[in-house]
C-alpha atoms as a PDB file:
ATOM      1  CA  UNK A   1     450.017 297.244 -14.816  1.00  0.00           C
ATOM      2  CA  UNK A   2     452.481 295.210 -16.659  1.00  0.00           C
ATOM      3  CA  UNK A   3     452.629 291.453 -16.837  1.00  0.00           C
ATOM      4  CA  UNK A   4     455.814 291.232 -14.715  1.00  0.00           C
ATOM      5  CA  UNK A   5     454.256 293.595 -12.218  1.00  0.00           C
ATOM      6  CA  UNK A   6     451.264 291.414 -11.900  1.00  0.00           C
ATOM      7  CA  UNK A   7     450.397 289.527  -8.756  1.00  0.00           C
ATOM      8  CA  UNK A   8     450.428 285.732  -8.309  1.00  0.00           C
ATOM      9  CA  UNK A   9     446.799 283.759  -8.766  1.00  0.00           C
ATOM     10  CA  UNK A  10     445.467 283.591  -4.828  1.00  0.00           C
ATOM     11  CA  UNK A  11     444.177 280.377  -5.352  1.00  0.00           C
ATOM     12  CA  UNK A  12     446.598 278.309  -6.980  1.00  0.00           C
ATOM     13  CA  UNK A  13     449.597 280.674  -6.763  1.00  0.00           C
ATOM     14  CA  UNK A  14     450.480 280.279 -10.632  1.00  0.00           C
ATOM     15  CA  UNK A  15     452.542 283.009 -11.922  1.00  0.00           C
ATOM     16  CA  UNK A  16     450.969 283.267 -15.771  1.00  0.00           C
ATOM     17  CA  UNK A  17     447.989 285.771 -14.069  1.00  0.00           C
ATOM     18  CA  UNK A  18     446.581 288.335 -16.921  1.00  0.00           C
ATOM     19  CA  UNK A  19     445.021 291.296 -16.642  1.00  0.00           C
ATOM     20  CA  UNK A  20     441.521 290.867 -18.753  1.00  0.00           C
ATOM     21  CA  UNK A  21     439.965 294.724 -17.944  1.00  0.00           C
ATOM     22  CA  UNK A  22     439.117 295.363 -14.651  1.00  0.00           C
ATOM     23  CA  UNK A  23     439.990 291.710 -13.776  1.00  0.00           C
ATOM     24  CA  UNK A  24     442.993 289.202 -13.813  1.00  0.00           C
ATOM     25  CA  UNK A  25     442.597 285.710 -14.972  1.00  0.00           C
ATOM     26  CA  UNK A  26     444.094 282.715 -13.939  1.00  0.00           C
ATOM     27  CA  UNK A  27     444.816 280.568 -16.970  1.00  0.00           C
ATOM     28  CA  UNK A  28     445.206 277.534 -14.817  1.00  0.00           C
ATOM     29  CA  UNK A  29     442.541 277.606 -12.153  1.00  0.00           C
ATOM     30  CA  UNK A  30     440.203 280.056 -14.021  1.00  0.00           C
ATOM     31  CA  UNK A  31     440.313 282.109 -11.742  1.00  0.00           C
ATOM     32  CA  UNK A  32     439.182 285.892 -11.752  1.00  0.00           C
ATOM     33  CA  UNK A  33     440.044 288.306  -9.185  1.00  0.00           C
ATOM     34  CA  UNK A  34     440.197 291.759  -8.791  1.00  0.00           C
ATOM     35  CA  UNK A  35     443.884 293.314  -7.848  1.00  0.00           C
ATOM     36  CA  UNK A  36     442.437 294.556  -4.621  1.00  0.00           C
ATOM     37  CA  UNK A  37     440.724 291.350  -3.572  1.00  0.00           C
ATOM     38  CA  UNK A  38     444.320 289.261  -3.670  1.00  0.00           C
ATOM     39  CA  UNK A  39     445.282 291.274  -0.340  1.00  0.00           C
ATOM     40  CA  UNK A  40     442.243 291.214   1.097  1.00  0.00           C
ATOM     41  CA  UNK A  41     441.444 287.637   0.851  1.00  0.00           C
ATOM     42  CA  UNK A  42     441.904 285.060   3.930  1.00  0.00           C
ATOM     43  CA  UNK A  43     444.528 282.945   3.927  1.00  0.00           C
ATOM     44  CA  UNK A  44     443.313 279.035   3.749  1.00  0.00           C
ATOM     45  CA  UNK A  45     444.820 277.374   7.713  1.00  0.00           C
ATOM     46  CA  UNK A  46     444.975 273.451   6.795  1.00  0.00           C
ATOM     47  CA  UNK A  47     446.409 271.347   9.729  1.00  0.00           C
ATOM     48  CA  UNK A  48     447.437 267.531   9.201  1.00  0.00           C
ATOM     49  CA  UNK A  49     446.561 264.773  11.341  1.00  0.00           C
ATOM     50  CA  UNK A  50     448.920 265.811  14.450  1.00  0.00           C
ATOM     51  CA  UNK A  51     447.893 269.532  14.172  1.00  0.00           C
ATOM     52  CA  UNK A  52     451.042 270.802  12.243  1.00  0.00           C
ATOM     53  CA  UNK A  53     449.886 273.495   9.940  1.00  0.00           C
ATOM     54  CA  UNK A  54     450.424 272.928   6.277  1.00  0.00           C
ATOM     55  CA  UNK A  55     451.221 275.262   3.743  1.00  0.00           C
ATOM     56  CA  UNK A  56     451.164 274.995  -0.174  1.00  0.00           C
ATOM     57  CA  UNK A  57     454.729 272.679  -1.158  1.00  0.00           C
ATOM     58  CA  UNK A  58     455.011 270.577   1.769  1.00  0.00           C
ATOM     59  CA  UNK A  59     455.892 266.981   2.060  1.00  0.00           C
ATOM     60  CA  UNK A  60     453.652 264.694   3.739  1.00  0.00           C
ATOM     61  CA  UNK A  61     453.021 260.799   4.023  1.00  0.00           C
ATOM     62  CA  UNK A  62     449.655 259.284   4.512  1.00  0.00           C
ATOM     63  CA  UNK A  63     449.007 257.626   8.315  1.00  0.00           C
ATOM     64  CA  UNK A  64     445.982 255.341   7.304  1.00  0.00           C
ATOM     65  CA  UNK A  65     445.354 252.949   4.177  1.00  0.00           C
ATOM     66  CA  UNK A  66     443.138 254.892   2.004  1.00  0.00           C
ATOM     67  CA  UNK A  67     440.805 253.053  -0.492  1.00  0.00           C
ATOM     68  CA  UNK A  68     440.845 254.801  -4.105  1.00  0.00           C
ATOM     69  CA  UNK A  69     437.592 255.529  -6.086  1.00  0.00           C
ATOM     70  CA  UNK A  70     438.424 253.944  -9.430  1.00  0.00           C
ATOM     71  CA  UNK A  71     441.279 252.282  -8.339  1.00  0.00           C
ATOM     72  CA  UNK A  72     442.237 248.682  -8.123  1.00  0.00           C
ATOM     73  CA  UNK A  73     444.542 249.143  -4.917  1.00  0.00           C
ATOM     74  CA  UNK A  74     444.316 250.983  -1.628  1.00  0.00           C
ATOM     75  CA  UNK A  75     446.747 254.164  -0.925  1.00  0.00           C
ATOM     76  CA  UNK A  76     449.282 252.157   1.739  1.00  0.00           C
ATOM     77  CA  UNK A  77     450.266 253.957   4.905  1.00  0.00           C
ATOM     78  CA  UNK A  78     453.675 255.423   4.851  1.00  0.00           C
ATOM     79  CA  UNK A  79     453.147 256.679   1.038  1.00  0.00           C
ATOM     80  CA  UNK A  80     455.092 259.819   0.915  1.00  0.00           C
ATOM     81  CA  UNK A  81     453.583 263.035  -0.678  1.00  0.00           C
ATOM     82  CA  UNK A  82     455.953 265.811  -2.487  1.00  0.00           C
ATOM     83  CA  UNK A  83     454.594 269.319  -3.040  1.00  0.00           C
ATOM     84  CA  UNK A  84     450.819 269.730  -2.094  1.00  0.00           C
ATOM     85  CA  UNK A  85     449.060 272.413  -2.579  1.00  0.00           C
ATOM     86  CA  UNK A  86     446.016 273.637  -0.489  1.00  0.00           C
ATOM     87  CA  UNK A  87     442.699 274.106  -2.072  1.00  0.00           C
ATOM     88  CA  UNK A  88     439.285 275.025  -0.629  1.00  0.00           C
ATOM     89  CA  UNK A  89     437.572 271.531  -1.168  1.00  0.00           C
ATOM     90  CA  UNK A  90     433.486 272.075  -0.124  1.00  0.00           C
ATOM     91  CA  UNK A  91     433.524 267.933   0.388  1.00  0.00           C
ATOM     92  CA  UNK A  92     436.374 268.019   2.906  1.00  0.00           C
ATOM     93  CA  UNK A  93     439.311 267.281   0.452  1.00  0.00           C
ATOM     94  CA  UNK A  94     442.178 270.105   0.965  1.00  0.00           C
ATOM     95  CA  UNK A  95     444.901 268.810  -0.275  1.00  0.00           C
ATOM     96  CA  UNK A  96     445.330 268.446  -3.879  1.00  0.00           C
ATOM     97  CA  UNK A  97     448.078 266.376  -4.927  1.00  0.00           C
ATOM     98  CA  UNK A  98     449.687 263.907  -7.352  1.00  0.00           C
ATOM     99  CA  UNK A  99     450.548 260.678  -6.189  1.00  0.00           C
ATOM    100  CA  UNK A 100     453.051 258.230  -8.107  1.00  0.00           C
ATOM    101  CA  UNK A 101     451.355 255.159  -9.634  1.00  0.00           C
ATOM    102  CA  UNK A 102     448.138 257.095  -8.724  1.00  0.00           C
ATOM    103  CA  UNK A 103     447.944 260.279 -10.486  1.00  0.00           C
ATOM    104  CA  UNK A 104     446.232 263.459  -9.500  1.00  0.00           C
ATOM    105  CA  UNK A 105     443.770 263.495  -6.656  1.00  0.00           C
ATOM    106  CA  UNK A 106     442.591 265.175  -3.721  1.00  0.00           C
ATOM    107  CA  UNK A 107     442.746 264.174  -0.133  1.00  0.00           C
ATOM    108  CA  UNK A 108     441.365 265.167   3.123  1.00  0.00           C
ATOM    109  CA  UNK A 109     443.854 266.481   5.626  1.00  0.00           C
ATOM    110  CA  UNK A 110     443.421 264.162   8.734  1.00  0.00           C
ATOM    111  CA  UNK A 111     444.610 261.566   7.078  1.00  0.00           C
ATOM    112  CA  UNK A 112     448.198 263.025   6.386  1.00  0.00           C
ATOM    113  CA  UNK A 113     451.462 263.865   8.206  1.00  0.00           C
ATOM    114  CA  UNK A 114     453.940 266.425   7.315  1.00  0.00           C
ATOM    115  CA  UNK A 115     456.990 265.258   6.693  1.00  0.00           C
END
């Protein structure tokens, strides 16, 4: 299989998959995969607040002031979100994002709107 021909990473959709043996690798995530498994994997359903269902690049602003581990202000309500993109978060937080004057951080779906 060449590298053009290769398949996207199914968890955080980068494009720079390689094929290590058997296996392609994620330089990104880290993720390893199996060509077969990309298919056969489900596909992650994350719905905001309202029930819209969100999908890796949306826009969405948060509907509830959010305190911030680490953080010396709260997340306002009304603070627009550009570009999420869904991960599988065991604690509850699906959404990983990066916020201006925040940075990088995860947060849980119900308390977001798409935009």
């Amino acid at each position: 299989m060449s590298d053009s021909a290769l398949p996207p990473c199914p968890q955080c959709a980068s494009a720079y998959a390689y094929a290590d043996g058997e296996l392609l690798v994620c330089p990104e995530c880290g993720h390893e995969w199996t060509p077969g498994e990309a298919a056969s994997e489900e596909v992650l359903e994350v719905r905001d607040a309202v029930g819209n269902l969100l999908v890796d690049g949306d826009s969405v602003t948060v509907i509830k002031d959010l305190k911030v581990k680490g953080a010396s202000n709260a997340l306002k309500v009304g603070t627009p979100i550009k570009g999420i993109r869904l991960v599988d978060g065991a604690d509850g937080h699906n959404i990983d994002c990066r916020i201006d004057g925040f940075g990088a951080m995860r947060l849980k779906s119900e308390f977001v709107k798409k935009a």
